[in-house]
Protein backbone atom coordinates (compact mmCIF):
# COMPACT_ATOMS: atom_id res chain seq x y z
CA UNK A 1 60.19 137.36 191.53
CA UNK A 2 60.81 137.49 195.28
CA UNK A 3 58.73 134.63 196.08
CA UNK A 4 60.44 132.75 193.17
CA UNK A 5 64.16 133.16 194.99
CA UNK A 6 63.05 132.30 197.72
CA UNK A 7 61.56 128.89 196.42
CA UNK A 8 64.46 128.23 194.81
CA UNK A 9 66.59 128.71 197.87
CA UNK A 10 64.58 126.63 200.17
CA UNK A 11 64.95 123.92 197.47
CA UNK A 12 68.87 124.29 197.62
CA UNK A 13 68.74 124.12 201.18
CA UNK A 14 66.74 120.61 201.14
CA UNK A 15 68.57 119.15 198.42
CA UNK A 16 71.91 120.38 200.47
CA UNK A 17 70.15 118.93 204.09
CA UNK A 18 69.19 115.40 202.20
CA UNK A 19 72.65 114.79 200.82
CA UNK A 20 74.78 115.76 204.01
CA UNK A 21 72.43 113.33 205.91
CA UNK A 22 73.20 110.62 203.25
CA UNK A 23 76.35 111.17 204.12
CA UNK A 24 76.05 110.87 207.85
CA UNK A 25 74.26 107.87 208.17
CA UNK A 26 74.61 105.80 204.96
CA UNK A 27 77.47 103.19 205.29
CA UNK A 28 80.43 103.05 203.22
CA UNK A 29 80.31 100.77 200.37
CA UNK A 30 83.76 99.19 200.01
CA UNK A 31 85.45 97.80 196.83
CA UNK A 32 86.99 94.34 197.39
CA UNK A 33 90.82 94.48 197.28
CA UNK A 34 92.66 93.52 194.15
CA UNK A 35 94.08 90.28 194.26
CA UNK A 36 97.56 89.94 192.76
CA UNK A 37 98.07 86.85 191.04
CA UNK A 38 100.08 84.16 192.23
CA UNK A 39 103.16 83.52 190.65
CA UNK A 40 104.38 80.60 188.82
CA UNK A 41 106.71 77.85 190.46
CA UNK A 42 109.90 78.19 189.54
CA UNK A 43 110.96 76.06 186.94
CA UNK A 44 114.58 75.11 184.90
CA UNK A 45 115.42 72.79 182.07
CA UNK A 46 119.09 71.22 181.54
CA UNK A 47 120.56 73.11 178.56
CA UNK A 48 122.42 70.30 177.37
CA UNK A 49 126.66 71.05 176.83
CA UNK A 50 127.57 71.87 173.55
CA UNK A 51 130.16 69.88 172.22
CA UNK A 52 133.37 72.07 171.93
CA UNK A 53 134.72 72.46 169.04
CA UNK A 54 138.87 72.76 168.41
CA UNK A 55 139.80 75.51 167.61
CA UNK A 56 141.78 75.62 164.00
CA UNK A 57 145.11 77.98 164.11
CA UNK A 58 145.21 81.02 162.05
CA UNK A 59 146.94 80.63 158.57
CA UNK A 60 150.76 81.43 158.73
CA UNK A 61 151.90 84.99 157.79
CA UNK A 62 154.11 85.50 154.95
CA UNK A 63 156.62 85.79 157.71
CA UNK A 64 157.99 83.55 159.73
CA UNK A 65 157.64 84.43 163.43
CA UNK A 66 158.28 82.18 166.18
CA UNK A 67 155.19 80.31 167.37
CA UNK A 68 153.85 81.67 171.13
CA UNK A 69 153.28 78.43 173.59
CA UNK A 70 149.57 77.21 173.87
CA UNK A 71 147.62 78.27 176.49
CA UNK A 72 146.03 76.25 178.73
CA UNK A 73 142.53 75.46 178.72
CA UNK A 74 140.84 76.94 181.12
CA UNK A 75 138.15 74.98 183.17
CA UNK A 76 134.57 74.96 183.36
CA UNK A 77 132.25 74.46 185.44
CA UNK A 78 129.58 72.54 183.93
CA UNK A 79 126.69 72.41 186.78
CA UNK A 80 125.22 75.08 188.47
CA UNK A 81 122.79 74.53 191.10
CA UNK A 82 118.82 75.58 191.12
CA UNK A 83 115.82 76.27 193.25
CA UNK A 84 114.26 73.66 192.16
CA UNK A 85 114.63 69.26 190.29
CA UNK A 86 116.42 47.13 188.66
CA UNK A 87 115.39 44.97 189.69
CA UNK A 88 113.58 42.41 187.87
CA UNK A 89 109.77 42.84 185.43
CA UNK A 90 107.14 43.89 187.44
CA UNK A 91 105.40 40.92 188.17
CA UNK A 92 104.97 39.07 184.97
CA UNK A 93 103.86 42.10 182.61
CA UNK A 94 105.82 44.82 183.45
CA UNK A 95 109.37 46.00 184.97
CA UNK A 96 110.41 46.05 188.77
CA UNK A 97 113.23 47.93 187.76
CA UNK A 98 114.73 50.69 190.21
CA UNK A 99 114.19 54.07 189.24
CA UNK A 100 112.08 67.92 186.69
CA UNK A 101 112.48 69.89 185.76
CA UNK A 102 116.27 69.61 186.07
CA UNK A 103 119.63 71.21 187.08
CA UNK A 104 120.92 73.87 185.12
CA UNK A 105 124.00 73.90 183.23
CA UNK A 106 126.35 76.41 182.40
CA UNK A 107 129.60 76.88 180.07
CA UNK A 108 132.55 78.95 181.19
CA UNK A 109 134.17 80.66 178.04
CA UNK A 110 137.37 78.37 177.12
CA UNK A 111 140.32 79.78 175.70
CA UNK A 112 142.53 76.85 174.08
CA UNK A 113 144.06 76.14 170.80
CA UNK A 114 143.00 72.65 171.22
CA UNK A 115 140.83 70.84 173.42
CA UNK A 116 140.98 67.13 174.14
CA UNK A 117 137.42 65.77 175.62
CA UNK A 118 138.04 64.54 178.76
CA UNK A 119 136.88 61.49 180.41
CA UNK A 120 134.26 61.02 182.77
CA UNK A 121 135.46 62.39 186.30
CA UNK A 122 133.78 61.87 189.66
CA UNK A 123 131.08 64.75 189.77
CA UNK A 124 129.86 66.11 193.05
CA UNK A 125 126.21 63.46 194.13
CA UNK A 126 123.92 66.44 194.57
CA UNK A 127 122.34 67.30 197.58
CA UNK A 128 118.75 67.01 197.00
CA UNK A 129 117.17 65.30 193.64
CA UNK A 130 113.99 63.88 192.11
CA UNK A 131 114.21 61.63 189.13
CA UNK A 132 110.76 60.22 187.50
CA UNK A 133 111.16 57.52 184.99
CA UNK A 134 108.84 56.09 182.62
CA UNK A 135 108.34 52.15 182.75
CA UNK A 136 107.71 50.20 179.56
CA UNK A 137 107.30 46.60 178.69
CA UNK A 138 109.54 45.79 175.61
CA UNK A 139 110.11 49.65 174.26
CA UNK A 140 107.04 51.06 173.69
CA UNK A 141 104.48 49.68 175.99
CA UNK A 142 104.30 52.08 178.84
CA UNK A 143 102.96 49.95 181.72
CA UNK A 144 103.99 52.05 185.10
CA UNK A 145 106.03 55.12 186.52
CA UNK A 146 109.12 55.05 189.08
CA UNK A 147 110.20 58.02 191.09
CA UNK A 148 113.46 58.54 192.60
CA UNK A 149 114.16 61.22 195.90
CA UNK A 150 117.54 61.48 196.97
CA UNK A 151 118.95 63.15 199.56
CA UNK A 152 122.08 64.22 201.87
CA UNK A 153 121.92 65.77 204.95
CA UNK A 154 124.20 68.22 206.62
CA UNK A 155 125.89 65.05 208.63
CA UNK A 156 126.13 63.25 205.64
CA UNK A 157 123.78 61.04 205.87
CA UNK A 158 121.90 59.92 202.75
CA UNK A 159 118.42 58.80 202.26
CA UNK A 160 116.80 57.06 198.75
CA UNK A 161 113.29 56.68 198.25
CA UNK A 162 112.14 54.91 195.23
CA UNK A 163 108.74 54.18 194.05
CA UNK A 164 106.95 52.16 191.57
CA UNK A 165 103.61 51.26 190.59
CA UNK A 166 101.49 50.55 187.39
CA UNK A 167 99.77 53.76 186.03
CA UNK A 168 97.20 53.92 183.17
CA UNK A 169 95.16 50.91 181.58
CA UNK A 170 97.63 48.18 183.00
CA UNK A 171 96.48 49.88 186.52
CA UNK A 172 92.98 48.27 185.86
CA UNK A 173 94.17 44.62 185.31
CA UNK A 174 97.63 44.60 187.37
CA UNK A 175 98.30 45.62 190.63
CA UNK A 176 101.47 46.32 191.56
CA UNK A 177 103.24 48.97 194.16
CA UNK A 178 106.60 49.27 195.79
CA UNK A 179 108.67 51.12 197.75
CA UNK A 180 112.20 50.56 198.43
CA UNK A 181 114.68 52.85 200.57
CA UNK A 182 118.55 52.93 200.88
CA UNK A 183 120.05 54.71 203.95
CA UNK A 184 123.36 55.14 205.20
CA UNK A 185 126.30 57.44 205.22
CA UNK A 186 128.75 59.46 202.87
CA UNK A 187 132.43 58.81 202.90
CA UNK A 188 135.44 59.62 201.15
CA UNK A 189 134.66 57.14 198.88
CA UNK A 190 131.54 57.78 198.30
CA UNK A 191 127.63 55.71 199.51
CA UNK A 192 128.39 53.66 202.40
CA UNK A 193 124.86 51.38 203.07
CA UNK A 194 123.41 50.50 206.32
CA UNK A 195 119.89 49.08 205.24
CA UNK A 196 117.61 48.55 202.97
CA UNK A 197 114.31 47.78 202.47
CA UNK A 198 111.66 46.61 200.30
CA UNK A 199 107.71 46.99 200.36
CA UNK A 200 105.67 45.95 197.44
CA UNK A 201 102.09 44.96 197.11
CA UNK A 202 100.79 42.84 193.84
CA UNK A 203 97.28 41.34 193.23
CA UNK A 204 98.77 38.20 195.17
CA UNK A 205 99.30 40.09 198.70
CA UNK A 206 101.55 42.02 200.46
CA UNK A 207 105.69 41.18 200.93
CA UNK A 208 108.04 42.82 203.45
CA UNK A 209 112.33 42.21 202.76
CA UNK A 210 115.36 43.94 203.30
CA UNK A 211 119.38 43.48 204.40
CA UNK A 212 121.00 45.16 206.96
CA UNK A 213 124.63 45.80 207.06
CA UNK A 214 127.12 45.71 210.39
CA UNK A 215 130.40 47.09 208.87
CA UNK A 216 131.95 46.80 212.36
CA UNK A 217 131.19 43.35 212.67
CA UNK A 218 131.18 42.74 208.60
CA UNK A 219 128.39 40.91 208.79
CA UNK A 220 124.84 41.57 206.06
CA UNK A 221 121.71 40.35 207.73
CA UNK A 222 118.53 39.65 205.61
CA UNK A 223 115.40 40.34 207.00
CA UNK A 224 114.88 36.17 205.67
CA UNK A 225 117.16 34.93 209.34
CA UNK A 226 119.81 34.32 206.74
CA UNK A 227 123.56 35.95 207.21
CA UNK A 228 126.63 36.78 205.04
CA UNK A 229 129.71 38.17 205.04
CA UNK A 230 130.02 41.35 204.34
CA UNK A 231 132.73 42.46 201.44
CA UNK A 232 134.21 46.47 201.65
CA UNK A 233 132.20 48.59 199.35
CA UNK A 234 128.96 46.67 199.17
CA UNK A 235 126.58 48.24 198.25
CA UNK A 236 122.64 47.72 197.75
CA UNK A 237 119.96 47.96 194.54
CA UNK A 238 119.38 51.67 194.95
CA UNK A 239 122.63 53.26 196.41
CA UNK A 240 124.74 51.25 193.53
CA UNK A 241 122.68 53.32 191.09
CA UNK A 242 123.99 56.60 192.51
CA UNK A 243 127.51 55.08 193.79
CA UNK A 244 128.63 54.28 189.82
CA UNK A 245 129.19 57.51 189.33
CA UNK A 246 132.34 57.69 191.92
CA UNK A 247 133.73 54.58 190.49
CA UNK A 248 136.23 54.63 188.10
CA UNK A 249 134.35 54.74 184.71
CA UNK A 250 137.70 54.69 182.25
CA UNK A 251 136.90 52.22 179.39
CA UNK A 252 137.22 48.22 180.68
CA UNK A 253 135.26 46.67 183.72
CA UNK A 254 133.80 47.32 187.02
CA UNK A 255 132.79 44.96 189.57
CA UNK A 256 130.26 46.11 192.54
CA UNK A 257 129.29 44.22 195.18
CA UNK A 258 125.49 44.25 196.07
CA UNK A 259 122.31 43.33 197.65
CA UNK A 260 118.27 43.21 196.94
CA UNK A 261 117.40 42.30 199.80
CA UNK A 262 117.26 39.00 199.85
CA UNK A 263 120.78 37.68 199.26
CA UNK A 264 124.36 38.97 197.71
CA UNK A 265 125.66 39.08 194.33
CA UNK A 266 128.99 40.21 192.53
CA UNK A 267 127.77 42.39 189.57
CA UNK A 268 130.39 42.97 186.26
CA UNK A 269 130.01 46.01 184.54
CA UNK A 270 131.96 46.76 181.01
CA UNK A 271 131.49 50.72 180.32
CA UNK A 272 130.62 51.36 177.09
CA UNK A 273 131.24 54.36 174.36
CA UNK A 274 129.30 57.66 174.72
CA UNK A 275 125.88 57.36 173.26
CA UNK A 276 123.03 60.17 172.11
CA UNK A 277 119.65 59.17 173.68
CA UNK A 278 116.22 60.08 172.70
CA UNK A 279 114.36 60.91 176.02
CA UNK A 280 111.56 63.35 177.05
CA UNK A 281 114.04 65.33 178.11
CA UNK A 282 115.35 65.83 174.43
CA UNK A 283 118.32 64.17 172.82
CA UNK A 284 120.87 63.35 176.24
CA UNK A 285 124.63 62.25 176.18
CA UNK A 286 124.97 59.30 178.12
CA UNK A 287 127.39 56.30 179.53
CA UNK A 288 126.32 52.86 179.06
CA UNK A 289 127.34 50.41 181.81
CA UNK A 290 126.45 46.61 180.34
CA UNK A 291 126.31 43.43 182.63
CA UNK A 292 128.81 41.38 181.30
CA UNK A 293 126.63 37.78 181.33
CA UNK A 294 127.17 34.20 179.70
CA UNK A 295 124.58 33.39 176.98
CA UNK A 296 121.10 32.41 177.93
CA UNK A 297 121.24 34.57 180.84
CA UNK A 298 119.92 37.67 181.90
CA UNK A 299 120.92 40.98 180.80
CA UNK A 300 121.00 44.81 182.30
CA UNK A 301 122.13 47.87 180.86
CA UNK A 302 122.24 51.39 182.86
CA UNK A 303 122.98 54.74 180.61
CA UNK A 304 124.68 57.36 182.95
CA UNK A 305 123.94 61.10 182.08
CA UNK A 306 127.12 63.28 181.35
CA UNK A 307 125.13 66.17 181.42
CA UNK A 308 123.23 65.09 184.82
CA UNK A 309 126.54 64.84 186.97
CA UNK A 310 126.71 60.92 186.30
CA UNK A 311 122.86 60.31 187.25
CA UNK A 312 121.12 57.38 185.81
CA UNK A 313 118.78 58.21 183.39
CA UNK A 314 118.12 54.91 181.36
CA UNK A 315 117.74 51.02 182.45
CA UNK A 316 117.39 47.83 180.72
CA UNK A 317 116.42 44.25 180.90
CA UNK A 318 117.58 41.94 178.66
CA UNK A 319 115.61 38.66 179.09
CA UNK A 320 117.10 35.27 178.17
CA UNK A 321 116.86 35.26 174.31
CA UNK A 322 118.88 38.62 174.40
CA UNK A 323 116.00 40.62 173.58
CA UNK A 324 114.85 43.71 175.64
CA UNK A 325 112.01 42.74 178.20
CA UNK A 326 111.38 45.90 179.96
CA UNK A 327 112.43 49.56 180.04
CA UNK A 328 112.78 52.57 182.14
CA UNK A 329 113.66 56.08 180.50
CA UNK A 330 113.94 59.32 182.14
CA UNK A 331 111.24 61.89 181.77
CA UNK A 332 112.11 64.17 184.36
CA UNK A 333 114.80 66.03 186.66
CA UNK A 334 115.06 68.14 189.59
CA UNK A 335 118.33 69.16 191.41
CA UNK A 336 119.50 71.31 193.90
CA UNK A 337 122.26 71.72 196.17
């Protein structure tokens, strides 16, 4: 019995002397750290502005009681900022036109016996935005991709980048890239140019044009030798995109002033009624702006978004037999302020 104790103890006290030195000297096995996983960017879709309906007053009581004076609407504001948001065909198949998700919109409760839609205003340009468009030939044939970048810096100075190139199966037969850039400054009345330029490459070569414009001296120089005078409130292919939208945009006319590059034009626009649009974006309300044009020539038509603070977010050429040649339709939106 004794010497049976005693065997057992000694084997405790092994067993005990193996795992302490296991413990000593064996290194520490330790687990990788648990990775958190990365959020998602931050993303916002345009909720688009319900149309308001009037309100209809309550039935009359049995009694007559003097009628209390209509309030006043109250306003709303319609845009509220996030963390993150044409040229002529391209070549001879497909559209050298100029060209989220988006901002997001809100509605401010209104209290009003009646409301009367108002028209368009001059929203604020926002400080920072991306615009992609979609290029067809005709309507449906999608033949290339333009992106817009716009932006205004804390001198107000503003900067637009635009590019364009052929995307998909039309990549493999036609080659075609640009980029053009507006720059200049912000006034009280809105994009004030003082270049542009235009880069594009096509299966023929290279080509290299722009304007430049002296408003001291009121002089526009092409890149060509060539020089004009220059009228008050010209304004060039890309910043006359974002500079409709501080015009005056009651029903009638507007004339604008403007350059590609390569020489200067007067431009008559006659502003249409609001239209719905079906875009990628959903169903959009939008401004058309026509070129007003003599038969047998060429057409344009921009749609302005009411819900995008007046951005473009539609173009069209109309060739020579009045039918549509080439298209560009907004798929996509960023904006921030």
């Amino acid at each position: 019995m004794l010497h049976t104790t005693k065997g057992r103890i000694a084997i405790t006290l092994v067993v005990s002397l193996l795992i302490h030195l296991v413990l000593l000297f064996v290194p520490w096995v330790q687990l990788p750290p648990v990775e958190e996983p990365e959020l998602p960017p931050l993303t916002a879709k345009l909720v688009a502005l319900p149309k308001v309906v009037p309100v209809k007053p309550a039935s009359p009581s049995p009694k007559p009681r003097p009628k209390p004076p209509k309030p006043k609407p109250v306003p709303s504001e319609r845009l509220v900022p996030i963390d993150e948001v044409v040229s002529d065909v391209l070549a001879a198949s497909s559209v050298d036109a100029t060209s989220s998700v988006a901002a997001v919109s809100a509605v401010e409760p209104v209290v009003a016996a009646e409301v009367v839609p108002a028209s368009p205003s001059h929203p604020a340009l926002p400080k920072h935005a991306q615009l992609r468009f979609i290029i067809y030939k005709g309507k449906d044939f999608q033949v290339g991709e333009a992106k817009h970048r716009f932006e205004i810096t804390e001198d107000q100075h503003y900067s637009i980048k635009v590019g364009m190139s052929t995307t998909g199966i039309v990549s493999l037969f036609k080659t075609y890239d640009s980029e053009q850039i507006s720059s200049g400054t912000i006034d009280a009345q809105g994009l004030r140019p003082d270049s542009f330029t235009e880069n594009k490459r096509t299966g023929s070569g290279k080509e290299s044009f722009g304007a430049k414009f002296n408003w001291i001296d009121k002089t526009l120089s092409f890149s060509e030798g060539n020089q004009v005078a220059l009228p008050a409130h010209t304004q060039d292919l890309l910043s006359s995109l974002y500079q409709v939208s501080q015009l005056a945009l009651e029903k009638g006319t507007i004339s604008v002033p403007y350059t590609n590059g390569r020489k200067l034009e007067y431009i008559q626009f006659e502003v249409g009624e609001e239209v719905e649009l079906s875009t990628r974006l959903g169903t959009l309300r939008a401004l058309p702006l026509r070129k007003v044009h003599a038969a047998g020539e060429e057409g344009l038509e921009i749609w302005l978004g009411l819900e995008y603070r007046l951005l473009p977010i539609k173009f069209s050429q109309i060739d020579r037999a009045g039918q549509v040649a080439a298209e560009m339709v907004i798929a996509e939106i960023r904006v921030k302020d």
